[in-house]
Protein backbone atom coordinates (compact mmCIF):
# COMPACT_ATOMS: atom_id res chain seq x y z
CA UNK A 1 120.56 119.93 83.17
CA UNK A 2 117.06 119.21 84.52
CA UNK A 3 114.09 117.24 83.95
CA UNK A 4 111.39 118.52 82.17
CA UNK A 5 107.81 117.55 82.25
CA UNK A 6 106.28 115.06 80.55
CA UNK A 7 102.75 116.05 78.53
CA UNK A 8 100.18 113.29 79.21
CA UNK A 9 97.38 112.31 76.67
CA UNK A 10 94.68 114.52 77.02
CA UNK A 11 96.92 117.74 76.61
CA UNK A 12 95.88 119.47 73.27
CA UNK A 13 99.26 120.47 72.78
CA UNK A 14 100.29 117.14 71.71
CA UNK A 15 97.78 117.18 68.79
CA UNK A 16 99.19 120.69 67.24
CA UNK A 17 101.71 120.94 64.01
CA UNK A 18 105.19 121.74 65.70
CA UNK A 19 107.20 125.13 64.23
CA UNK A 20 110.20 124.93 62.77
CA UNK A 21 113.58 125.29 64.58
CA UNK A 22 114.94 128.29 63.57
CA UNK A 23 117.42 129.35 66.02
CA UNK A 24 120.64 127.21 67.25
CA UNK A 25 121.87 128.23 69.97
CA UNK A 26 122.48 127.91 74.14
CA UNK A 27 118.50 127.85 74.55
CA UNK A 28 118.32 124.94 71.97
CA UNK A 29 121.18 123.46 73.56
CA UNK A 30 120.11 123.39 77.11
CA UNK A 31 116.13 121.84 75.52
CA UNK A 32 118.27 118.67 74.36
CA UNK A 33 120.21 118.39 77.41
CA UNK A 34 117.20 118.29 79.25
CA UNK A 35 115.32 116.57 77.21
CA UNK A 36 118.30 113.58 77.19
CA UNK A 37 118.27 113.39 81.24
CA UNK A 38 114.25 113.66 80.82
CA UNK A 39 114.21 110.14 78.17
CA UNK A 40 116.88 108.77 80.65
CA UNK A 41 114.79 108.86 83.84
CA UNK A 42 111.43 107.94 82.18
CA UNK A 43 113.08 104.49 80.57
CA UNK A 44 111.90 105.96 77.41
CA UNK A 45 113.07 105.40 73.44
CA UNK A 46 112.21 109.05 71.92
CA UNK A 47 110.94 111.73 73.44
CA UNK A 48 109.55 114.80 71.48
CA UNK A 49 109.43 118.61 71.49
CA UNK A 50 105.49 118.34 72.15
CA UNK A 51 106.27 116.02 74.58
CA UNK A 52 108.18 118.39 76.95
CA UNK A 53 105.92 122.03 75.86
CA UNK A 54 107.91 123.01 73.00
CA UNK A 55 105.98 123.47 69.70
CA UNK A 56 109.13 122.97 67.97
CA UNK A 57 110.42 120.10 65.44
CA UNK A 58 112.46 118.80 67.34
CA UNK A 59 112.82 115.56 68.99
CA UNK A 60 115.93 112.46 70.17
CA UNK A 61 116.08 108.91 69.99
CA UNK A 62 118.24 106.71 71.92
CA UNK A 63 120.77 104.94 69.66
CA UNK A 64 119.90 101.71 70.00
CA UNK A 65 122.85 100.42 67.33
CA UNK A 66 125.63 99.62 69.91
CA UNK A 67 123.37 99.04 72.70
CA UNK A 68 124.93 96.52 74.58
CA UNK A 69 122.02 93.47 75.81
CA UNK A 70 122.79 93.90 79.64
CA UNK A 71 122.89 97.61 80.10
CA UNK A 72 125.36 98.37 82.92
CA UNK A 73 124.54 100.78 85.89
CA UNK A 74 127.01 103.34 84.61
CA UNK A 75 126.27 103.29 80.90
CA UNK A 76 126.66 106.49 78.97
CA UNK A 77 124.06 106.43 76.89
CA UNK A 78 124.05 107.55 72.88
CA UNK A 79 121.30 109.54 71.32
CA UNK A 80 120.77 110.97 68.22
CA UNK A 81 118.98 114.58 68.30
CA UNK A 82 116.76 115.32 64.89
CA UNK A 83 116.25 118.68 64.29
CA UNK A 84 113.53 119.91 61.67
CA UNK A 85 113.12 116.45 60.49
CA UNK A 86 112.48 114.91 56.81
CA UNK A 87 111.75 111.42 55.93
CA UNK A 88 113.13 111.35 52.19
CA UNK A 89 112.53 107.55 51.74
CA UNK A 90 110.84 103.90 53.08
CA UNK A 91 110.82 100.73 52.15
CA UNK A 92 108.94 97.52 53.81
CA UNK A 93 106.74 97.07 56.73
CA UNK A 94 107.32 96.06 60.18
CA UNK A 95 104.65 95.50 63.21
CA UNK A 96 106.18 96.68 66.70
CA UNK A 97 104.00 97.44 69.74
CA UNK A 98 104.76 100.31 70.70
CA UNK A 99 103.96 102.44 73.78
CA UNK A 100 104.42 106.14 74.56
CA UNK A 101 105.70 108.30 76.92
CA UNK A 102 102.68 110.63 77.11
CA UNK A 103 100.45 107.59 76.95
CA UNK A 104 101.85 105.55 80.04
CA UNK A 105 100.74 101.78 80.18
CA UNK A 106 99.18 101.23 77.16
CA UNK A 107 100.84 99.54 73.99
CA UNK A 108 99.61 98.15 70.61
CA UNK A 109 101.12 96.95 67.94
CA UNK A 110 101.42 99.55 65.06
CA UNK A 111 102.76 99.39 60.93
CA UNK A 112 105.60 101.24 60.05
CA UNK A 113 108.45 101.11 57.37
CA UNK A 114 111.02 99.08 58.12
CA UNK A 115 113.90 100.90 56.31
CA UNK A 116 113.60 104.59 56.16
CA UNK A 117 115.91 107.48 55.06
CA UNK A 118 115.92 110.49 57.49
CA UNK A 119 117.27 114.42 56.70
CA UNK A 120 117.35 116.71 59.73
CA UNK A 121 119.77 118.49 61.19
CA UNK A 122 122.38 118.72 64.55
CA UNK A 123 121.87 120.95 67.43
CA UNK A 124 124.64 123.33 65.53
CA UNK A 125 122.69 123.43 62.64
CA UNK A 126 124.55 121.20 60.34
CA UNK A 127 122.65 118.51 58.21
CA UNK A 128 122.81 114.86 58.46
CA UNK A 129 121.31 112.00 56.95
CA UNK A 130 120.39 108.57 58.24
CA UNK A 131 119.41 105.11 56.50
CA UNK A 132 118.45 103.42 59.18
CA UNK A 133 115.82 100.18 60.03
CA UNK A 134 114.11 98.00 62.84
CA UNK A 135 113.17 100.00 66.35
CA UNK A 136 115.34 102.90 65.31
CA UNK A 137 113.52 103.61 62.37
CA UNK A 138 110.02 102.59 64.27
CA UNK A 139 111.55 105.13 67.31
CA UNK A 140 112.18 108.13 64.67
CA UNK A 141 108.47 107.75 62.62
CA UNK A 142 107.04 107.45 66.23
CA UNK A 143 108.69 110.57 67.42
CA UNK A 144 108.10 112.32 63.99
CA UNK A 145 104.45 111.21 64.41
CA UNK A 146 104.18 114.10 67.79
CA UNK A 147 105.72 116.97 65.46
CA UNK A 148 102.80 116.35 63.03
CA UNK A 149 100.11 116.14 66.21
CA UNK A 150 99.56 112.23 65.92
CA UNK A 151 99.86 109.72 68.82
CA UNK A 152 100.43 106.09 68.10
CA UNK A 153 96.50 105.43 69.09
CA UNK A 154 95.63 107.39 66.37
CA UNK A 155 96.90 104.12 63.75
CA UNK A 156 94.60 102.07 66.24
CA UNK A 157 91.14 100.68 65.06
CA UNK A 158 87.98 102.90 66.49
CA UNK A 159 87.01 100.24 68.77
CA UNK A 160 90.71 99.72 70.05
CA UNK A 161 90.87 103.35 69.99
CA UNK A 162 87.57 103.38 72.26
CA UNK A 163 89.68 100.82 74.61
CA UNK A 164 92.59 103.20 75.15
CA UNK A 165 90.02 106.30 75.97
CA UNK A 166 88.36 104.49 78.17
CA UNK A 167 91.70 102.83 80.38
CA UNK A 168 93.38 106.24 80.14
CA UNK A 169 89.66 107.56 81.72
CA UNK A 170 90.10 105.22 84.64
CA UNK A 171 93.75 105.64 84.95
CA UNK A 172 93.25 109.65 85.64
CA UNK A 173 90.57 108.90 88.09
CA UNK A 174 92.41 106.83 89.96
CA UNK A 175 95.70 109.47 89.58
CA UNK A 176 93.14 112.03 91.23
């Protein structure tokens, strides 16, 4: 397994419509391993096929459900890998702040369904469905959000929006 490369804001690719998965095999396989260890060393929640270069509707969420509060050093962590992705229902509203991977230090607080219904499928191909609610759900609409080419700034207010442009600006710069 290896870590892949995270796609930063800016990158066009993460405002494209993500391609089906249509093949299940090694290849596939090998693209959620990776992308596990990737989540795991960023500290992240979800992390999507855009995310990591592949146009493909795909993307995991860590399984936050039996999460214990203090996380010991050795703890095998549980994810849940969606594959080609449905939401079939929602119900309610929550506000989280959220953040992103491949928009590092900025967060904002963002509407989403609090209860939602999810279809996708496993990395063998088989189909599952989820009820799910709280950050789970708000982790899976995120992550769904980067298959469809939307970023979590994109809910934000044009003047908020202007903000986040303008920090991300200065946080390049001083990358350079």
């Amino acid at each position: 397994m290896a870590l892949r490369t995270i796609v930063k804001d800016g990158d066009p690719i993460l405002k494209k419509v993500c391609r089906p998965v249509t093949k299940f095999d090694d290849r596939l396989a090998t693209l959620l391993d990776d992308m596990q260890d990737t989540l795991v060393d960023a500290d992240g929640l979800g992390l999507a096929g855009p995310q990591v270069g592949m146009m493909r509707r795909i993307f995991i969420c860590l399984d936050d459900r039996d999460l214990p509060e203090e996380v010991p050093a050795n703890y095998e962590y549980k994810f849940i890998e969606f594959i080609n992705p449905e939401i079939l229902a929602s119900d309610g509203d929550q506000v989280y702040q959220e953040g992103c991977l491949s928009v590092p230090g900025i967060y904002a607080d963002v509407t989403r369904a609090n209860r939602i219904t999810v279809r996708y499928l496993e990395r063998d191909g088989q189909p599952r469905e989820l009820d799910t609610d709280g950050l789970l759900a708000v982790c899976i609409q995120h992550e769904m959000d980067h298959l469809d080419g939307k970023l979590f700034v994109d809910y934000l207010s044009p003047l908020k929006r202007e903000m986040v442009r303008k920090k991300l600006a200065k946080q390049r710069r001083h990358a350079a």
